[in-house]
C-alpha atoms as a PDB file:
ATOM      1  CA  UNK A   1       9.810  79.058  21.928  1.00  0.00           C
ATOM      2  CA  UNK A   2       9.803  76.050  19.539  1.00  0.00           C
ATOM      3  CA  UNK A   3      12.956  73.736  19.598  1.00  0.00           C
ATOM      4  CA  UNK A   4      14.902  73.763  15.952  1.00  0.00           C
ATOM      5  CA  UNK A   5      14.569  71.067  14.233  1.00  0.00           C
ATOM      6  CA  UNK A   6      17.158  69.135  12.973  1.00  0.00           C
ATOM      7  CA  UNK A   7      18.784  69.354   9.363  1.00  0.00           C
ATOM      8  CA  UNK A   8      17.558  66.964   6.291  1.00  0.00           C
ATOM      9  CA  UNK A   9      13.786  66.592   7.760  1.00  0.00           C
ATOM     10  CA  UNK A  10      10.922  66.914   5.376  1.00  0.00           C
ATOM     11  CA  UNK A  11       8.968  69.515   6.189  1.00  0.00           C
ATOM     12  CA  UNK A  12       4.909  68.790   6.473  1.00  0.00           C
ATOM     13  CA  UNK A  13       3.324  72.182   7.050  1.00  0.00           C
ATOM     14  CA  UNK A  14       2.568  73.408  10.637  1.00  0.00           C
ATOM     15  CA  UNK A  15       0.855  72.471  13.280  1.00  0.00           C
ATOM     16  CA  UNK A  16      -2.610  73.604  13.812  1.00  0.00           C
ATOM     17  CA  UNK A  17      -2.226  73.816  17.777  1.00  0.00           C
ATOM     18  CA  UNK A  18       1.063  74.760  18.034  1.00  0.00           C
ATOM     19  CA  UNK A  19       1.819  76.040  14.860  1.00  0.00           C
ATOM     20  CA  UNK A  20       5.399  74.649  15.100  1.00  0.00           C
ATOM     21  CA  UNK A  21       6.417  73.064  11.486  1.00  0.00           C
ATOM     22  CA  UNK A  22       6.098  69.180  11.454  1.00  0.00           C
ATOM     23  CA  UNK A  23       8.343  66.712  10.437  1.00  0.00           C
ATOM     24  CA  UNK A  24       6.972  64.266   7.930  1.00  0.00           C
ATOM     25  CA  UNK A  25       8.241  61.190   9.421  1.00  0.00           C
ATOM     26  CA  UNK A  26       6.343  61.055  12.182  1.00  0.00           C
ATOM     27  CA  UNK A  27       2.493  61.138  12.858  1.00  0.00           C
ATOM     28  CA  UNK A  28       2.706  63.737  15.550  1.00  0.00           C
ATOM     29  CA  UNK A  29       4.087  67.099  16.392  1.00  0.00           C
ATOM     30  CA  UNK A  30       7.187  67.102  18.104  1.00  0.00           C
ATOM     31  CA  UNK A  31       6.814  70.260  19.784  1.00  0.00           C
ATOM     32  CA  UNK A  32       3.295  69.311  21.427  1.00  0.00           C
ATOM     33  CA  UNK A  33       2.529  65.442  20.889  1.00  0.00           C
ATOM     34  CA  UNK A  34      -0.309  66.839  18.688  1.00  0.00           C
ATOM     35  CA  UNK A  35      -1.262  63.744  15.891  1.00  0.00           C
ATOM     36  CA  UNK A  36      -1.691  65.426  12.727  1.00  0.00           C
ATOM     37  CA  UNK A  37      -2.220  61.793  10.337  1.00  0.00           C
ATOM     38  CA  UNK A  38      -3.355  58.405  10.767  1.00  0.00           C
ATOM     39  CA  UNK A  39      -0.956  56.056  12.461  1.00  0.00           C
ATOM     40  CA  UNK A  40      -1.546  53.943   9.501  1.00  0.00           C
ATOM     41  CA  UNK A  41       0.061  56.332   7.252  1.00  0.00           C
ATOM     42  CA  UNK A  42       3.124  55.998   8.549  1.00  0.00           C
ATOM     43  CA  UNK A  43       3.409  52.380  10.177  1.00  0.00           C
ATOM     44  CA  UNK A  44       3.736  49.077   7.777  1.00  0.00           C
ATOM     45  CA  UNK A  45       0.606  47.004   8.130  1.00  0.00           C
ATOM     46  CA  UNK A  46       1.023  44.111  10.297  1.00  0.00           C
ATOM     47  CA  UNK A  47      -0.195  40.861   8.599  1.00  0.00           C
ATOM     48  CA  UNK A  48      -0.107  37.578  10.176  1.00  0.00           C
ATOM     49  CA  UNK A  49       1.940  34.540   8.661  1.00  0.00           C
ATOM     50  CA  UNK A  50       0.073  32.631   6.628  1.00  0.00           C
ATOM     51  CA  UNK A  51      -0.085  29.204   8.260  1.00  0.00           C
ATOM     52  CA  UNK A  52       0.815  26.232   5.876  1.00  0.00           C
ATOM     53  CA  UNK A  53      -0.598  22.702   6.058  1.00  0.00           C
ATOM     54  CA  UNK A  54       1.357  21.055   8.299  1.00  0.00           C
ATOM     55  CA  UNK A  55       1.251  23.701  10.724  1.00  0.00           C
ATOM     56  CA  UNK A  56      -2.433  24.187  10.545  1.00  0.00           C
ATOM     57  CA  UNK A  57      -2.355  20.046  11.323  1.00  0.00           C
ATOM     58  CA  UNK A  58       0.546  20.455  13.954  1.00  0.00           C
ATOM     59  CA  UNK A  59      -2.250  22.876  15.667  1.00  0.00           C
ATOM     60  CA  UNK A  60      -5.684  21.861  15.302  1.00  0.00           C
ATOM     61  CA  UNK A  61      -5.532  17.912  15.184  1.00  0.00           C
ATOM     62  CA  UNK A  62      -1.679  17.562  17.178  1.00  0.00           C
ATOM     63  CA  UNK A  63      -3.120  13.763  18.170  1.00  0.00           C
ATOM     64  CA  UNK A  64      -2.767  12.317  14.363  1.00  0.00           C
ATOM     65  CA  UNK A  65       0.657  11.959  13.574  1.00  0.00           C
ATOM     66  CA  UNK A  66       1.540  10.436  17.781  1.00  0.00           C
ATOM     67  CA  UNK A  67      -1.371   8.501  17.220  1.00  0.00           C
ATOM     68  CA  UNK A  68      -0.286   7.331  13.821  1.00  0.00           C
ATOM     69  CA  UNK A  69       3.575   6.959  15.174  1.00  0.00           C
ATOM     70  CA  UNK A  70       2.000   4.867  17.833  1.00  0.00           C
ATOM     71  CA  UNK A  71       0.458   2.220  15.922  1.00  0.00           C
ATOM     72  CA  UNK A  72       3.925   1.682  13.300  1.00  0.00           C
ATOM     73  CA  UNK A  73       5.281   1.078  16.699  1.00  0.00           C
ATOM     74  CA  UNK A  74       3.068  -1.285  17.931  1.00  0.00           C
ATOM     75  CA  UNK A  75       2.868  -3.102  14.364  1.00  0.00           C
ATOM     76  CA  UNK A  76       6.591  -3.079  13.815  1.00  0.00           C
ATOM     77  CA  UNK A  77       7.742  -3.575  17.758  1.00  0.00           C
ATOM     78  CA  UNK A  78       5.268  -6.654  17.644  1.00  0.00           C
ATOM     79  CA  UNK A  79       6.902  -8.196  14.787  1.00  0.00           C
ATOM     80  CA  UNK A  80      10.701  -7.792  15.878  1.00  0.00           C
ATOM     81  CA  UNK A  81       9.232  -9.359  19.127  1.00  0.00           C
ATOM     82  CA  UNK A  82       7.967 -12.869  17.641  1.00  0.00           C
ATOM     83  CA  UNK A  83      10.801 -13.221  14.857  1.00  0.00           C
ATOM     84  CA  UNK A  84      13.337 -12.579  18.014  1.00  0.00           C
ATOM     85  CA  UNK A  85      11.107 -15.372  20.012  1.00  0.00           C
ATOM     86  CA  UNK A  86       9.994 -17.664  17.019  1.00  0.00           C
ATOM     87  CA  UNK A  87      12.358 -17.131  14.335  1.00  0.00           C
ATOM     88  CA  UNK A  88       9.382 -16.030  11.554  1.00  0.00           C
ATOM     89  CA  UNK A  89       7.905 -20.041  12.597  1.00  0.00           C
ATOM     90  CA  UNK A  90       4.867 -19.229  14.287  1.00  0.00           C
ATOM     91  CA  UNK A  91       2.848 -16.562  12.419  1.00  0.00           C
ATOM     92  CA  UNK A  92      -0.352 -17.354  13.579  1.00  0.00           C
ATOM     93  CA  UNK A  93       1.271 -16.247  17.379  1.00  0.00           C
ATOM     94  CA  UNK A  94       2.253 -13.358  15.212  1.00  0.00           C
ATOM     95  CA  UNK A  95      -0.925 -12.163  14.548  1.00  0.00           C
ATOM     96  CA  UNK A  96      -2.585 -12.887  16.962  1.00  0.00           C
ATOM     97  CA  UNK A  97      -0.342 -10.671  19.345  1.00  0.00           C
ATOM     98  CA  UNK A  98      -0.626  -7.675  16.719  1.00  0.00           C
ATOM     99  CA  UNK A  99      -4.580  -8.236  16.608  1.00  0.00           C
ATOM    100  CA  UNK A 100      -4.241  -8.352  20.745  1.00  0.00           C
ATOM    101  CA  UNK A 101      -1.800  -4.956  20.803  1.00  0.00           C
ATOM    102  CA  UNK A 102      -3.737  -3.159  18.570  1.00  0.00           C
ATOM    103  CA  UNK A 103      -7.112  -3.695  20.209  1.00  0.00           C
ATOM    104  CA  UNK A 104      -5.028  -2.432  23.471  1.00  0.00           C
ATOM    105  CA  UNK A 105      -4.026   0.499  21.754  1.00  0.00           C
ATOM    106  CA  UNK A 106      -7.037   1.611  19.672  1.00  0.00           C
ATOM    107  CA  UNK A 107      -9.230   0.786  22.921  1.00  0.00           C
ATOM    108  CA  UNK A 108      -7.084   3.487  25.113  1.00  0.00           C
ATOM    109  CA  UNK A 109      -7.090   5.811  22.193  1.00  0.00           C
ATOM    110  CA  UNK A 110     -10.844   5.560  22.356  1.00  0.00           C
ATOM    111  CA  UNK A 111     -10.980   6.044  26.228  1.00  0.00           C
ATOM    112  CA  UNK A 112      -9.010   8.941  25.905  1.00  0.00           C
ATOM    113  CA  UNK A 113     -10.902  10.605  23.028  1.00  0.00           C
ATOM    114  CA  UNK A 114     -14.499   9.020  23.585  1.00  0.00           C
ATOM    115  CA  UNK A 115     -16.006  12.561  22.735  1.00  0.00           C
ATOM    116  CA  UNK A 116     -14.308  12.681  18.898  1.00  0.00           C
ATOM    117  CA  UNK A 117     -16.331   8.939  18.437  1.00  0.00           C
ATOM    118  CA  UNK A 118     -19.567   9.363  20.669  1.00  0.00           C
ATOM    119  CA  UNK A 119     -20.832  11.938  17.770  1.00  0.00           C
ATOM    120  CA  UNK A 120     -19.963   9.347  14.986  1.00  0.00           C
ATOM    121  CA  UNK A 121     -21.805   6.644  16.798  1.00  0.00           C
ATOM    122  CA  UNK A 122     -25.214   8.409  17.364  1.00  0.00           C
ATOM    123  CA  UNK A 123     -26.969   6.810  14.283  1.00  0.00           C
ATOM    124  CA  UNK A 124     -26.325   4.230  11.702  1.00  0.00           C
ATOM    125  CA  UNK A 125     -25.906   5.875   8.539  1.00  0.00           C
ATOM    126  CA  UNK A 126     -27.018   2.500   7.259  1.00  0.00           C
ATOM    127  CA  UNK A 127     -29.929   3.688   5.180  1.00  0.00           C
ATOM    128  CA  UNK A 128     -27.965   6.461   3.194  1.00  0.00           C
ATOM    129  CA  UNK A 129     -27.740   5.754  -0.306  1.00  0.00           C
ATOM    130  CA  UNK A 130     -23.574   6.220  -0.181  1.00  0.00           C
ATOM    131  CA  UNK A 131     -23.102   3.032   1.796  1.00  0.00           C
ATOM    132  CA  UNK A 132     -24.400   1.268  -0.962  1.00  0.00           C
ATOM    133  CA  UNK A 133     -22.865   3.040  -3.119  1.00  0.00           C
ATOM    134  CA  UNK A 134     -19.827   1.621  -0.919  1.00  0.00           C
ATOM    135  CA  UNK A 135     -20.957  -1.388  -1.230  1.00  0.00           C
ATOM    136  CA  UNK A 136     -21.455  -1.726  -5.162  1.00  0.00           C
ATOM    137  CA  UNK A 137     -18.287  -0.458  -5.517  1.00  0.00           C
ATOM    138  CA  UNK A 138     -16.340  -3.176  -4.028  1.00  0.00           C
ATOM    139  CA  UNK A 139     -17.066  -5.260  -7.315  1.00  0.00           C
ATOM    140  CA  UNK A 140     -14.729  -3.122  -9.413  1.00  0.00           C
ATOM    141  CA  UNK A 141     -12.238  -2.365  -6.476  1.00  0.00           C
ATOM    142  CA  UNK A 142     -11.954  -6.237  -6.140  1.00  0.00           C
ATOM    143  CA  UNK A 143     -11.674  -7.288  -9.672  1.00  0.00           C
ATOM    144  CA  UNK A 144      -8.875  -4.240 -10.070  1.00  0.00           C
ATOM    145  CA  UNK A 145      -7.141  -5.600  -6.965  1.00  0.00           C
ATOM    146  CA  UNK A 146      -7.156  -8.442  -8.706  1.00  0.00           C
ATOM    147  CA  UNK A 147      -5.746  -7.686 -11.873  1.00  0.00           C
ATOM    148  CA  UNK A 148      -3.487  -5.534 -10.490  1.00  0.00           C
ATOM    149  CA  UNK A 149      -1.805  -8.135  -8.775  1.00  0.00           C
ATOM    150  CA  UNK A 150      -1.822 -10.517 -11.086  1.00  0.00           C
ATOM    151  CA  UNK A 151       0.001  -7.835 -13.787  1.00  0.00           C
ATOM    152  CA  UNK A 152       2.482  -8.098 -10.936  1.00  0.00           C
ATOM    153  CA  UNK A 153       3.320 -11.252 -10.947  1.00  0.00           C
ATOM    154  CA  UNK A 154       2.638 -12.106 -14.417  1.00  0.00           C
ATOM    155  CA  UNK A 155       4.552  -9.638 -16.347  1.00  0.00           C
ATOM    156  CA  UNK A 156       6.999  -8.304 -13.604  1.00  0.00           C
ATOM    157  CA  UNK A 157       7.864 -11.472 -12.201  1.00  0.00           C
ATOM    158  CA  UNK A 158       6.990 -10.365  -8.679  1.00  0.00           C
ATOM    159  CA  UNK A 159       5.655 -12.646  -5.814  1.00  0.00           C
ATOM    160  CA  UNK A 160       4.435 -10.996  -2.499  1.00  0.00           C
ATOM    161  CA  UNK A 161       3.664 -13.435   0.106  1.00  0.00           C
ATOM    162  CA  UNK A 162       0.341 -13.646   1.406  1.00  0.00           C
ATOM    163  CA  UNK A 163       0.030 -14.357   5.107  1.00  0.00           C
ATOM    164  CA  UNK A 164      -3.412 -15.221   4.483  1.00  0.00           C
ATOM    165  CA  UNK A 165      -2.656 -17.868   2.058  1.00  0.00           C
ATOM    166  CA  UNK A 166       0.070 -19.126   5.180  1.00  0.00           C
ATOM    167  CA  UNK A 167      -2.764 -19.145   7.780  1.00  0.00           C
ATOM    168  CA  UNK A 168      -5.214 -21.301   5.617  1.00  0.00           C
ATOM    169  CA  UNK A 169      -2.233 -23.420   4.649  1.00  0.00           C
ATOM    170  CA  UNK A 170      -1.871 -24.058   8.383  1.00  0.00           C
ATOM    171  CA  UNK A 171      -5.013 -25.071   8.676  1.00  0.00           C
ATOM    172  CA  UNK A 172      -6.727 -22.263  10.162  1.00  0.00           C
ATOM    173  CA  UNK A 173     -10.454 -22.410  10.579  1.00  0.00           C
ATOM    174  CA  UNK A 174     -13.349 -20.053   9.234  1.00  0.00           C
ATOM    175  CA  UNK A 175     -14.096 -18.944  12.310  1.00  0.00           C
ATOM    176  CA  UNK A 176     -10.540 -17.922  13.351  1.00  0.00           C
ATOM    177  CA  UNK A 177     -10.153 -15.982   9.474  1.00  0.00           C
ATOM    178  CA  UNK A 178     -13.463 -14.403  10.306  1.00  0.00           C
ATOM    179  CA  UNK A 179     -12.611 -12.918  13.722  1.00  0.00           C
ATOM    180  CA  UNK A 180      -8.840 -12.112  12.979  1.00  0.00           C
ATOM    181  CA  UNK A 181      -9.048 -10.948   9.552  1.00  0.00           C
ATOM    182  CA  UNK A 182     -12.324  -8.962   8.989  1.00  0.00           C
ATOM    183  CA  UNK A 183     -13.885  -8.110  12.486  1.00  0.00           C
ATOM    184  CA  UNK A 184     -10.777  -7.198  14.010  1.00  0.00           C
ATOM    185  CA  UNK A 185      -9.356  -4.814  11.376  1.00  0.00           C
ATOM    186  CA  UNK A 186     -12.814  -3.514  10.335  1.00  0.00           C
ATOM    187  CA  UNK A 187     -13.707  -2.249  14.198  1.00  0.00           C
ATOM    188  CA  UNK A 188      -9.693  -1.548  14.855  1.00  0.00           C
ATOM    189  CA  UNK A 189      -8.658   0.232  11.298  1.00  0.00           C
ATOM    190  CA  UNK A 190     -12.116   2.429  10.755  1.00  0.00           C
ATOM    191  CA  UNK A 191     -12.020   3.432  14.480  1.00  0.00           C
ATOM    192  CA  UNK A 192      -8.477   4.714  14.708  1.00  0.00           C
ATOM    193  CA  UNK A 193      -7.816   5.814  10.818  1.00  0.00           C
ATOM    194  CA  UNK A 194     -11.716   7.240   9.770  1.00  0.00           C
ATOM    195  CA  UNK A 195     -13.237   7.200  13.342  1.00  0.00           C
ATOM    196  CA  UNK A 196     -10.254   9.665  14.849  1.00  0.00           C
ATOM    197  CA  UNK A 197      -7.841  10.532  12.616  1.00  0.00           C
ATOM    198  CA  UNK A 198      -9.849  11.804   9.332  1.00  0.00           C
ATOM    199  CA  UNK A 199     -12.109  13.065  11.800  1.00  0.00           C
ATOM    200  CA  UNK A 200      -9.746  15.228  13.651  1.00  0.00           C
ATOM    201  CA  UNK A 201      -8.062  16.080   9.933  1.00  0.00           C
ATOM    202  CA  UNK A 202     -11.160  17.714   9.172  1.00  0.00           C
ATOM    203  CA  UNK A 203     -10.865  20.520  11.967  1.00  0.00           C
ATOM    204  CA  UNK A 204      -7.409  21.161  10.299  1.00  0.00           C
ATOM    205  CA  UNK A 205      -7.883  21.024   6.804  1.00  0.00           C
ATOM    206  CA  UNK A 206     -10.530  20.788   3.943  1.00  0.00           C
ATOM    207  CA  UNK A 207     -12.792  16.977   3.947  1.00  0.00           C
ATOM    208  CA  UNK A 208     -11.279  16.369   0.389  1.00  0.00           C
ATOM    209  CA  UNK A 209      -7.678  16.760   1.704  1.00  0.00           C
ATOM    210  CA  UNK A 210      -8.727  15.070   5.464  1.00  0.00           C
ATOM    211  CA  UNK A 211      -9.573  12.449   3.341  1.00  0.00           C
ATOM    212  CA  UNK A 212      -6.912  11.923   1.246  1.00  0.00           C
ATOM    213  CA  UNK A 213      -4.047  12.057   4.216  1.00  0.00           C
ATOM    214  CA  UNK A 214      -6.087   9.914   6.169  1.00  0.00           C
ATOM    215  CA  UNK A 215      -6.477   7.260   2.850  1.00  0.00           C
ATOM    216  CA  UNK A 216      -2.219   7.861   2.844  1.00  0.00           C
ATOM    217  CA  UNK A 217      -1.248   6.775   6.637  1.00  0.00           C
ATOM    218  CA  UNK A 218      -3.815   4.370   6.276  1.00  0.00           C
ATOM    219  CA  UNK A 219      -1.850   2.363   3.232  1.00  0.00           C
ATOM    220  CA  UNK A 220       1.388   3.212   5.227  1.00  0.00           C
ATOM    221  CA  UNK A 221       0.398   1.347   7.932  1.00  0.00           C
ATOM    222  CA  UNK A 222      -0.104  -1.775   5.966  1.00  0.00           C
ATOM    223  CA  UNK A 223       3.800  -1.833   5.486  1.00  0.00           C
ATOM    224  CA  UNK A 224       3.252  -2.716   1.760  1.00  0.00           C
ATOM    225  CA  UNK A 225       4.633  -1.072  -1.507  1.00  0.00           C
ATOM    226  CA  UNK A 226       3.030  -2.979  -3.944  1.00  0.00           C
ATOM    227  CA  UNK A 227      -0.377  -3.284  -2.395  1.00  0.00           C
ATOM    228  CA  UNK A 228      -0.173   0.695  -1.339  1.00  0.00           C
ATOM    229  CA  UNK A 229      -1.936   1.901  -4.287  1.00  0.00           C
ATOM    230  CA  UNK A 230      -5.360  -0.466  -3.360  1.00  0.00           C
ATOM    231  CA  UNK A 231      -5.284  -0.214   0.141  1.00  0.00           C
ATOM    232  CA  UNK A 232      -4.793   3.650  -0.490  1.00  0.00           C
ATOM    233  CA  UNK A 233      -8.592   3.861  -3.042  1.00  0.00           C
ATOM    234  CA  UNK A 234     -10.214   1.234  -0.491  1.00  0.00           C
ATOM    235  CA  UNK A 235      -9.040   3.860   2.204  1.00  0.00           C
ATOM    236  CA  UNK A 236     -10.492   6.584   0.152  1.00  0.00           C
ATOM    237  CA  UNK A 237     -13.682   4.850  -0.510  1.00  0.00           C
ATOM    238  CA  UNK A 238     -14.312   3.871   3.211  1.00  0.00           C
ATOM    239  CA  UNK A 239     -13.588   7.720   3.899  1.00  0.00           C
ATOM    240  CA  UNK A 240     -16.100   8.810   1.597  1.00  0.00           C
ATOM    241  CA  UNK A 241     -18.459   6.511   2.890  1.00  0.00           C
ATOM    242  CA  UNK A 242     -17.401   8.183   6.544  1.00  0.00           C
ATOM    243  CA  UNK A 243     -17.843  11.812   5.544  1.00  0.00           C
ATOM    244  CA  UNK A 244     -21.398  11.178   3.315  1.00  0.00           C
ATOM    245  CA  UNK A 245     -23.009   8.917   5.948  1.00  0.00           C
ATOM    246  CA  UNK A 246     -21.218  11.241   9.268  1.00  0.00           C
ATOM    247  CA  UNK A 247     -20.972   7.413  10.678  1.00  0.00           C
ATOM    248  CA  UNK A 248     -18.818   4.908  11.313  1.00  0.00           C
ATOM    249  CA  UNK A 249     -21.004   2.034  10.964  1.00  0.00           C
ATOM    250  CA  UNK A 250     -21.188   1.970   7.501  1.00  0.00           C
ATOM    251  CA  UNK A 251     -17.644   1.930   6.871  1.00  0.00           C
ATOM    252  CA  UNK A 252     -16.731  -0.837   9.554  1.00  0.00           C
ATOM    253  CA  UNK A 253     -19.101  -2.807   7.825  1.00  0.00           C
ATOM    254  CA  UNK A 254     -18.078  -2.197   3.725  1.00  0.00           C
ATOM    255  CA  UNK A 255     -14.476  -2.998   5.140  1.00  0.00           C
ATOM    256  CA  UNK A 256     -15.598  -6.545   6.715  1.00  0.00           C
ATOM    257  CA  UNK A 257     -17.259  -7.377   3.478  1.00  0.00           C
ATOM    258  CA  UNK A 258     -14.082  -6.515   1.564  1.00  0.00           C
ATOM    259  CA  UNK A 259     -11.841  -8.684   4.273  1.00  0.00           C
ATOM    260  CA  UNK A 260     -14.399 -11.503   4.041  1.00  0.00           C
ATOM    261  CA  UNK A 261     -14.390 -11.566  -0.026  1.00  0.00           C
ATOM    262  CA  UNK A 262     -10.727 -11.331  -0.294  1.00  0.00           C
ATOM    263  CA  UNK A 263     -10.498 -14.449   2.061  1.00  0.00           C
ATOM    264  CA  UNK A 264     -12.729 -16.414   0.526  1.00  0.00           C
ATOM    265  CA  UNK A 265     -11.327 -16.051  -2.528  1.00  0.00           C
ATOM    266  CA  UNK A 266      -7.896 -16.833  -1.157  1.00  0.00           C
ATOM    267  CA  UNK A 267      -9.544 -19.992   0.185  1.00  0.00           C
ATOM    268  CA  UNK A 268     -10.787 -21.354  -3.236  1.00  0.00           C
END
């Protein structure tokens, strides 16, 4: 004999095996366990949380913001370091010991995550037609760094000191400029910023976005609000140059020739 089922159920019809009436809010008969509907019908359809873009980031390419963290430290921690020792009097020192930490740092990076460069490093890239693209675009970039700094100091009145114009003022050699100021950023910068960190925004993101965040933390880490907005379109056009040419050659090499014209001008 059937159980009796309770009061205020919906009836559904009966069952075809047992013949026992079913209740409509479940899938099955509760007299024999016989399904008469599709699970579906009566569960809610499971959907997974859509993931935003920091988590997708957070999960994919979890190296870029330590990696980014790291080197503000480094910059920063070296600076405290020689003002504490030389009281802001010896900025060549200065320099020199950030060029000599960063190497240290970008060089373990490297180590650590040879596979994300070896691919990058296969071939040249240096006869695709977007490096000198790159390269013809440094005329305009230049001449609106230019103006754009001298708008700022012209009609705002504003004065940023240039440690390059301190260096030569000290006396500091060509050769010394050249090393320091473009071979040393050009390997350091394009390895850690377009060599690994774009690179590993790509697996998280779109190459338009990668690009972009990567161009952002890469004019953060210069530690300069009124030169952001260049250094953030010369880190855009060294990451387009990255993602056309799938090297990092040509981008090590666009940013020396942009360090080596904006000395020499400095130097005239």
């Amino acid at each position: 004999m059937n159980k009796p089922l309770h009061v205020g159920k919906t009836i559904a019809g009966k069952c075809e095996y047992c013949n026992a009436p079913l209740d409509a809010n479940y899938y099955f008969c509760l007299s024999c366990a016989t399904p008469y509907k599709d699970l579906s019908s009566v569960l809610q359809e499971v959907r997974p949380q859509p993931l935003t873009e920091g988590m997708l980031i957070a999960r994919k390419a979890p190296h870029v913001m330590p990696m980014f963290w790291t080197y503000v430290a480094v910059v920063v921690g070296t600076a405290v370091l020689c003002y504490l020792l030389f009281q802001g009097n010896r900025p060549v020192i200065t320099i020199i010991l950030q060029t000599i930490t960063l190497f240290v740092t970008t060089c373990i990076y490297a180590a650590v995550h040879w596979p994300s460069l070896a691919v990058q490093l296969k071939h040249s890239g240096l006869f695709r037609p977007e490096i000198w693209l790159g390269v013809l675009a440094l005329v305009p970039l230049l001449a609106i760094n230019y103006i754009y700094h001298s708008w700022l100091m012209r009609d705002l009145g504003v004065e940023e000191s240039s440690r390059l114009s301190e260096l030569y003022s000290m006396g500091m050699g060509r050769p010394f400029m050249i090393i320091v100021v473009c071979l040393f950023p050009a390997l350091l910068e394009e390895t850690a910023f377009r060599g690994l960190i774009q690179h590993w925004l790509q697996t998280a993101v779109s190459p338009v976005r990668a690009l972009v965040l990567a161009s952002a933390l890469f004019a953060a880490m210069h530690f300069s609000i009124l030169s952001a907005p260049y250094i953030f379109i010369l880190g855009l056009l060294l990451g387009w140059v990255k993602l056309k040419t799938r090297s990092l050659y040509p981008p090590i090499l666009i940013h020396f020739l942009h360090n080596l014209v904006v000395i020499e001008l400095i130097s005239w």
